[in-house]
PDB file of N, CA and C in Angstrom:
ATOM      1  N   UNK A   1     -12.275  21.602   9.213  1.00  0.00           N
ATOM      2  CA  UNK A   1     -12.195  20.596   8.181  1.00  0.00           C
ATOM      3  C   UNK A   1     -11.432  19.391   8.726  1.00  0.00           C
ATOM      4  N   UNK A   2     -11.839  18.198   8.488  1.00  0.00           N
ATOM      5  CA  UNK A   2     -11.154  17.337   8.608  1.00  0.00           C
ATOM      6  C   UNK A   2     -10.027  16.714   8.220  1.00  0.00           C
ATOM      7  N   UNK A   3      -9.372  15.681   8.576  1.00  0.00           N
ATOM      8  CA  UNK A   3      -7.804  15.722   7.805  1.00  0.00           C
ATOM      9  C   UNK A   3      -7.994  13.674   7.080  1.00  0.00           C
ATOM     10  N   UNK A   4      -7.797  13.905   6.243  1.00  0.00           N
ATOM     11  CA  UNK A   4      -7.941  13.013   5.323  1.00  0.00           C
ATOM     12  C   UNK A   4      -8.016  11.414   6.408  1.00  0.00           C
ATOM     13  N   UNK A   5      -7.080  11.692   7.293  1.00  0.00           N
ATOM     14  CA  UNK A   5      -6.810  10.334   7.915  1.00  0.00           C
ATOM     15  C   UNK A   5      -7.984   9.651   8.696  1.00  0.00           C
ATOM     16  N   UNK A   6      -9.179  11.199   9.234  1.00  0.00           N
ATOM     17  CA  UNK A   6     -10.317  11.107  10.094  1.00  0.00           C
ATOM     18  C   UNK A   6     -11.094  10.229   8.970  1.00  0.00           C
ATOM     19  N   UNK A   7     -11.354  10.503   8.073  1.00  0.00           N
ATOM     20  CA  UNK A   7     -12.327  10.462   6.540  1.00  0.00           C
ATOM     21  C   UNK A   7     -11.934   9.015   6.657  1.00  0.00           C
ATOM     22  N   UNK A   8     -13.489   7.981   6.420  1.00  0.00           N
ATOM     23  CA  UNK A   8     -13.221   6.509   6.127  1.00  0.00           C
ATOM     24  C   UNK A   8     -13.880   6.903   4.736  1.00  0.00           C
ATOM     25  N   UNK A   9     -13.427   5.969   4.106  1.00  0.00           N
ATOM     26  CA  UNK A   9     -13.616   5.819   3.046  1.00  0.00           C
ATOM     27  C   UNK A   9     -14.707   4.134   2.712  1.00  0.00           C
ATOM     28  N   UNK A  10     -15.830   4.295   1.976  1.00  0.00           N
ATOM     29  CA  UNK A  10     -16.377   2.711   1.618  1.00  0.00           C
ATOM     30  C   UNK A  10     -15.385   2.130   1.508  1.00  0.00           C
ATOM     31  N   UNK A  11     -15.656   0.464   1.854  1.00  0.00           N
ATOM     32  CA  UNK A  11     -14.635  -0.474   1.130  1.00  0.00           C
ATOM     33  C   UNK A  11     -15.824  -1.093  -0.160  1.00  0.00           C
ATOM     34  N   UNK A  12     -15.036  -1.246  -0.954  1.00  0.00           N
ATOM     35  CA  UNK A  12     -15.831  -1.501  -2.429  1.00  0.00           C
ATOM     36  C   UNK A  12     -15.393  -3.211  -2.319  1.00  0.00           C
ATOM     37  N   UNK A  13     -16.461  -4.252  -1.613  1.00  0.00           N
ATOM     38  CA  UNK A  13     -16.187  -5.743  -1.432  1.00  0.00           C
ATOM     39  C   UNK A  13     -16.860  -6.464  -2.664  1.00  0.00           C
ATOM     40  N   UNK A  14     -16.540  -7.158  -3.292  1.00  0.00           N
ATOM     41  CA  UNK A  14     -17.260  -7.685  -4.171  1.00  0.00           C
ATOM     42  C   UNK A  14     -17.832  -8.969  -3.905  1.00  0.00           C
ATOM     43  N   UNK A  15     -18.964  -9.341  -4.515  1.00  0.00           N
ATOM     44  CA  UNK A  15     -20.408 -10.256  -3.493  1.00  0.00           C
ATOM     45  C   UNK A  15     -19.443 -11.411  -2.956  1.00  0.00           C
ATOM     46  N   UNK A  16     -18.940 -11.438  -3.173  1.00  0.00           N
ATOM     47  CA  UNK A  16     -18.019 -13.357  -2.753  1.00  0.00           C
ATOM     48  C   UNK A  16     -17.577 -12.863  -1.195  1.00  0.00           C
ATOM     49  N   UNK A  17     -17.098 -11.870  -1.131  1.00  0.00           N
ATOM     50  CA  UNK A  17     -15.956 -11.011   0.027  1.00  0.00           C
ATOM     51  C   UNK A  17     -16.947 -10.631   1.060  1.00  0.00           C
ATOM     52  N   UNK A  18     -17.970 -10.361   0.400  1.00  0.00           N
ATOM     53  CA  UNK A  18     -19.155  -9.542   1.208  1.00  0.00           C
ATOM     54  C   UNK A  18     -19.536 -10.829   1.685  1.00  0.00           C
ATOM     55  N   UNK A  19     -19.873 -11.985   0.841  1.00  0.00           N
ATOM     56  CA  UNK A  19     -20.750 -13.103   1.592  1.00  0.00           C
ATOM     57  C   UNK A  19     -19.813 -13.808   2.613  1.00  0.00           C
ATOM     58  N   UNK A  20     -18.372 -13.528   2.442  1.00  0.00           N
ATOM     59  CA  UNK A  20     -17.326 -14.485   3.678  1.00  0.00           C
ATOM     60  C   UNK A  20     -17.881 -13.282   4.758  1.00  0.00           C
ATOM     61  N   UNK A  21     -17.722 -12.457   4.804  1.00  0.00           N
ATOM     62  CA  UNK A  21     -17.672 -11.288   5.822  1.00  0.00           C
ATOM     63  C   UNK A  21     -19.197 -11.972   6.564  1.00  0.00           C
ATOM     64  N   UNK A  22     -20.394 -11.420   5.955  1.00  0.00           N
ATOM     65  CA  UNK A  22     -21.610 -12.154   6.169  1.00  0.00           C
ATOM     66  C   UNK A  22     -21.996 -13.402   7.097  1.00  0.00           C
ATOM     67  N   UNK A  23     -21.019 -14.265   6.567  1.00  0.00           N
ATOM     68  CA  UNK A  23     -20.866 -15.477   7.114  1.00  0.00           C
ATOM     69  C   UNK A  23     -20.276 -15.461   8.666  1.00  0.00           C
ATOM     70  N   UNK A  24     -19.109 -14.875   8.687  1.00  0.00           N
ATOM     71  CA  UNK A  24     -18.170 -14.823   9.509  1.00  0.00           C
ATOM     72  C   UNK A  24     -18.900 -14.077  10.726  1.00  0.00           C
ATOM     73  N   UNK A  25     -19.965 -13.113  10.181  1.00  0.00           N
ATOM     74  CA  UNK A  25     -20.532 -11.990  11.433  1.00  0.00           C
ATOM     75  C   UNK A  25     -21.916 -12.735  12.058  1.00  0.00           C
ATOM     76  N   UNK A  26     -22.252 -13.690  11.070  1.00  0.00           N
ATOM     77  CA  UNK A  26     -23.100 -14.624  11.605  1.00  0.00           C
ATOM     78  C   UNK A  26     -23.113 -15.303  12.582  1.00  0.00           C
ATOM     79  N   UNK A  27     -21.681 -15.985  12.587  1.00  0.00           N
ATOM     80  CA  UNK A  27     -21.402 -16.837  14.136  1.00  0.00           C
ATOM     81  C   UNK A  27     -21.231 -16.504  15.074  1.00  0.00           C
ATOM     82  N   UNK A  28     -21.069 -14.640  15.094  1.00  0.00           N
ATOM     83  CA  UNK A  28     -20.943 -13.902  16.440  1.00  0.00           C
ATOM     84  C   UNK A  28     -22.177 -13.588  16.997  1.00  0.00           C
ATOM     85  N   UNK A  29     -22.723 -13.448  18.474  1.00  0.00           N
ATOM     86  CA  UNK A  29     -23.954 -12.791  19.030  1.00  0.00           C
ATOM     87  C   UNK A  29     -23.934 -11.326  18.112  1.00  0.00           C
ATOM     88  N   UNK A  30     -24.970 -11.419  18.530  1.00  0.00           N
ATOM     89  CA  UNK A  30     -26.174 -10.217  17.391  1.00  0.00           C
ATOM     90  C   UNK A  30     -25.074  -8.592  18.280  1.00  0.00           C
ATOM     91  N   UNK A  31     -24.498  -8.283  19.168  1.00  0.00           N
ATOM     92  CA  UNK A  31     -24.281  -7.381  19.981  1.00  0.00           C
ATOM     93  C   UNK A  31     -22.751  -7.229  19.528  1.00  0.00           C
ATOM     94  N   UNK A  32     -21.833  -8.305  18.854  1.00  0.00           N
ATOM     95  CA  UNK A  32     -20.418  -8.135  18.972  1.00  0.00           C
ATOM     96  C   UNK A  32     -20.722  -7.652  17.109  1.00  0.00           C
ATOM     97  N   UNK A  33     -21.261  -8.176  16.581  1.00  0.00           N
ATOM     98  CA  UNK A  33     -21.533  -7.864  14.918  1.00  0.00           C
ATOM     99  C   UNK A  33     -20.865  -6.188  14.457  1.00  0.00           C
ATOM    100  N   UNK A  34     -21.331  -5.387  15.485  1.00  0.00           N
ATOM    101  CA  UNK A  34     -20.641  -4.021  15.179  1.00  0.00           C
ATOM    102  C   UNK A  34     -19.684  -4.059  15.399  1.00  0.00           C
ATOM    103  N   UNK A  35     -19.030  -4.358  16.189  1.00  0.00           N
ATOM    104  CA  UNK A  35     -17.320  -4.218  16.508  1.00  0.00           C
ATOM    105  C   UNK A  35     -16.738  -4.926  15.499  1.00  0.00           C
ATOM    106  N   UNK A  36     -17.250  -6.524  15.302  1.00  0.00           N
ATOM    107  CA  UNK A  36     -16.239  -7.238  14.073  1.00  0.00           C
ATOM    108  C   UNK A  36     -16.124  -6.535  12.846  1.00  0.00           C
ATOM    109  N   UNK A  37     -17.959  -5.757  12.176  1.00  0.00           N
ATOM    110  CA  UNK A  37     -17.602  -5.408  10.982  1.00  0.00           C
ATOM    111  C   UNK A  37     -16.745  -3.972  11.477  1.00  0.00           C
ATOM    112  N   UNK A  38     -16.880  -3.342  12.204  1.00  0.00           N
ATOM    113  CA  UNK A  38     -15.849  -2.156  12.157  1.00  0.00           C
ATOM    114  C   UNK A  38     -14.002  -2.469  12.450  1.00  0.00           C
ATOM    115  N   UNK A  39     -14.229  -3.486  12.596  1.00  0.00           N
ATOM    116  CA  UNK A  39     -12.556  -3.959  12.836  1.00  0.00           C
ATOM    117  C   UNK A  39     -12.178  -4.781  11.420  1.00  0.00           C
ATOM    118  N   UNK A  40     -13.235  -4.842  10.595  1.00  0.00           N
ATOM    119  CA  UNK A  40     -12.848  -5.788   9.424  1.00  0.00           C
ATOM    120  C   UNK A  40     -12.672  -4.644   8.547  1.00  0.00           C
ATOM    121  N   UNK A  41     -13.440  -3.616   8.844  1.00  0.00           N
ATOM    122  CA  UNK A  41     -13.134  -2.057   7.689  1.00  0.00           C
ATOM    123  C   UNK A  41     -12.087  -1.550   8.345  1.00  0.00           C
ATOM    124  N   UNK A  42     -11.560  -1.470   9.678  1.00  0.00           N
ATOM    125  CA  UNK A  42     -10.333  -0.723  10.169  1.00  0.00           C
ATOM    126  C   UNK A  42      -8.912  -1.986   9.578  1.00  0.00           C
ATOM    127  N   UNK A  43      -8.853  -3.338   9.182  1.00  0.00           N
ATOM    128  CA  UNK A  43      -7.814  -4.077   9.094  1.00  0.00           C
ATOM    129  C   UNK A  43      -7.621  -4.004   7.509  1.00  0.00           C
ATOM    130  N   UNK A  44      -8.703  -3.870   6.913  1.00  0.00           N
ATOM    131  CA  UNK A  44      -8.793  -3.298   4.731  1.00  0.00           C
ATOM    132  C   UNK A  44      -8.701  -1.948   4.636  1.00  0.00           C
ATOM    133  N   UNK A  45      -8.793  -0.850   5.679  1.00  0.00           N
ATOM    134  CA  UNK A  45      -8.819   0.173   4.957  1.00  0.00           C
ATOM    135  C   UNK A  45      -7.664   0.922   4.350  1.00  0.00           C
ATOM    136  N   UNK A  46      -6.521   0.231   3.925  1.00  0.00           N
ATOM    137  CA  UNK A  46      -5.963   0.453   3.368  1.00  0.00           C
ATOM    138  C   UNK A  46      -4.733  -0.242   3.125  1.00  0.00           C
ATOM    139  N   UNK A  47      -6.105  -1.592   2.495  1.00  0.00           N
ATOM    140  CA  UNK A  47      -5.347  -2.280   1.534  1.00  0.00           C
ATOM    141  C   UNK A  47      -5.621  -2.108   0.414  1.00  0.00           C
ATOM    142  N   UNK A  48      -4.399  -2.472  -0.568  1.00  0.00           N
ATOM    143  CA  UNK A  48      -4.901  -2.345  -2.303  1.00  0.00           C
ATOM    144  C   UNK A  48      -3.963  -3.245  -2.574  1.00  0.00           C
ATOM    145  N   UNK A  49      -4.540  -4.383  -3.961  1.00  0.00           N
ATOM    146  CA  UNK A  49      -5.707  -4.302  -3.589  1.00  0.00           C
ATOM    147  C   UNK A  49      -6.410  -5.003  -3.079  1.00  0.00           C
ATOM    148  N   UNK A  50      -7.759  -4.721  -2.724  1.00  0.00           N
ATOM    149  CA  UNK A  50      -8.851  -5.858  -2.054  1.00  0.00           C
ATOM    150  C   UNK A  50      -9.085  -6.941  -2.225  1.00  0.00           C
ATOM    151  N   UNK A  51      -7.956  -7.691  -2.579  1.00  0.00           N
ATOM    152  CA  UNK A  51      -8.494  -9.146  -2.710  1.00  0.00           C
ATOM    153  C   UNK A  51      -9.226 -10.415  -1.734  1.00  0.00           C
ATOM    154  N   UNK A  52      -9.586 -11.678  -2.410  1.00  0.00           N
ATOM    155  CA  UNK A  52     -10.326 -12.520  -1.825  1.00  0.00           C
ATOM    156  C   UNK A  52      -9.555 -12.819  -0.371  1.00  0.00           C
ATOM    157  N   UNK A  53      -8.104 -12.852  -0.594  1.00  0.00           N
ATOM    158  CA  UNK A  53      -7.007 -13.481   0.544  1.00  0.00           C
ATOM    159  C   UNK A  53      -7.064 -12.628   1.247  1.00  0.00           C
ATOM    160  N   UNK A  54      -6.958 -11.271   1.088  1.00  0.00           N
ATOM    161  CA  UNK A  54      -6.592 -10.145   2.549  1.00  0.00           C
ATOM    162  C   UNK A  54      -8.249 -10.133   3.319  1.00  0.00           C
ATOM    163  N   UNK A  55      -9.274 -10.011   2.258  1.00  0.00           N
ATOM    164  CA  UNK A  55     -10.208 -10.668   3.406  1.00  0.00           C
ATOM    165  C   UNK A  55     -10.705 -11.512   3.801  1.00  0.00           C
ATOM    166  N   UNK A  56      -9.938 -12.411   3.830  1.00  0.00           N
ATOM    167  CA  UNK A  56      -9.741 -13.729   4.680  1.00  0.00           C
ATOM    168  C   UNK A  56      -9.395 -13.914   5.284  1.00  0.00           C
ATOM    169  N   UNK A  57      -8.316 -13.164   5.397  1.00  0.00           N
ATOM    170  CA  UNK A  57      -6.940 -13.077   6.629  1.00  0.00           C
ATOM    171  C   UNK A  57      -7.856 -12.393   7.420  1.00  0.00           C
ATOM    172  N   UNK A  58      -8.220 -11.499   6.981  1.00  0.00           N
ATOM    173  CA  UNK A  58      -8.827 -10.225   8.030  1.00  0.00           C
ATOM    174  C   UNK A  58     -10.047 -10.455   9.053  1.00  0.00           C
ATOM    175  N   UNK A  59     -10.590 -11.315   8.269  1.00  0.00           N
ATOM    176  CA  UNK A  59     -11.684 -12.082   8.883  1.00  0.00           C
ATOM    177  C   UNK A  59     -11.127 -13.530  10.051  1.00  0.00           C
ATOM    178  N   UNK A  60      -9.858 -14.177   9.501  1.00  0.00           N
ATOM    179  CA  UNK A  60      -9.912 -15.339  10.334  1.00  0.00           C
ATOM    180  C   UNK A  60      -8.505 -14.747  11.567  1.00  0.00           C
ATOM    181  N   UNK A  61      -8.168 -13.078  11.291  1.00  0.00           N
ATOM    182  CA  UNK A  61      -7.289 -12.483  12.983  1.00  0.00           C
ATOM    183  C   UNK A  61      -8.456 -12.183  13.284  1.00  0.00           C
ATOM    184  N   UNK A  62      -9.454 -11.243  13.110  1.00  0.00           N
ATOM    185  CA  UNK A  62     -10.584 -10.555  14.009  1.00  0.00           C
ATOM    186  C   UNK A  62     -11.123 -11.951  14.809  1.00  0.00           C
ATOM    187  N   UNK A  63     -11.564 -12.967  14.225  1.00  0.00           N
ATOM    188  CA  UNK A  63     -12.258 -13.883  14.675  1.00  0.00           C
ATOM    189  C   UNK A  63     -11.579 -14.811  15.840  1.00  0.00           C
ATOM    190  N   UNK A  64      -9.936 -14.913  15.494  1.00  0.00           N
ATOM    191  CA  UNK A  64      -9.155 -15.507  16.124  1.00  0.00           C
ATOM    192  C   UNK A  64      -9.138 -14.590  17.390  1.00  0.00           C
ATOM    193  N   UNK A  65      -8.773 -13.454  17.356  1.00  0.00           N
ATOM    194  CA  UNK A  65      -8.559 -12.391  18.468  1.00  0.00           C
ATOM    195  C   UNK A  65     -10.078 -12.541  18.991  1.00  0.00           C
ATOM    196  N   UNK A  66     -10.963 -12.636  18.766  1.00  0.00           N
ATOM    197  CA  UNK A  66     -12.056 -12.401  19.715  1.00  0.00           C
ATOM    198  C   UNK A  66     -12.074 -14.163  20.326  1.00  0.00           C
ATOM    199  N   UNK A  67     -11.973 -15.021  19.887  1.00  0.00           N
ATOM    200  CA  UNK A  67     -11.376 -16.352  20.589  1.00  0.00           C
ATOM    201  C   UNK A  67     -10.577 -16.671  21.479  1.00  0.00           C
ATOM    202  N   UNK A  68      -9.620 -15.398  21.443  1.00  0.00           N
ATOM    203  CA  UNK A  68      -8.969 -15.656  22.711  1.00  0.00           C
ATOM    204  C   UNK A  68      -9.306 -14.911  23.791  1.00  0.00           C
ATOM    205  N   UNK A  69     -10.165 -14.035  23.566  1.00  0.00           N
ATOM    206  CA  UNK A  69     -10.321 -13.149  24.725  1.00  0.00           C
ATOM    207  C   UNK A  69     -11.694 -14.188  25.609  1.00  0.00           C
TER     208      UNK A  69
END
């Protein structure tokens, strides 16, 4: 059995959050898209609660960090 911490859980985004995310995975090549959205569910997954600002933030470090590399 697994231990709760392995277990992701959905993030429940509501359409506004979903369409910044959307947006944001747009400007990356078609190949980095998996890593950003899995680093945008690893930086919310456990926030509460989900608001418009934490994924914003979350979206403009992932984006920033892949800018500098």
């Amino acid at each position: 059995m697994e231990s709760s911490s392995n277990v992701s859980r959905p993030l429940r985004l509501s359409d506004s959050q979903l369409a910044l995310v959307r947006r944001a995975a747009a400007l990356l090549q078609r190949q980095a898209r998996s890593q950003f959205l899995q680093s945008i569910a690893h930086e919310l997954a456990n926030v509460d609660p989900l608001t418009d600002d934490a994924v914003q933030w979350a979206v403009d470090a992932i984006m920033d960090a892949a800018a500098r590399r």
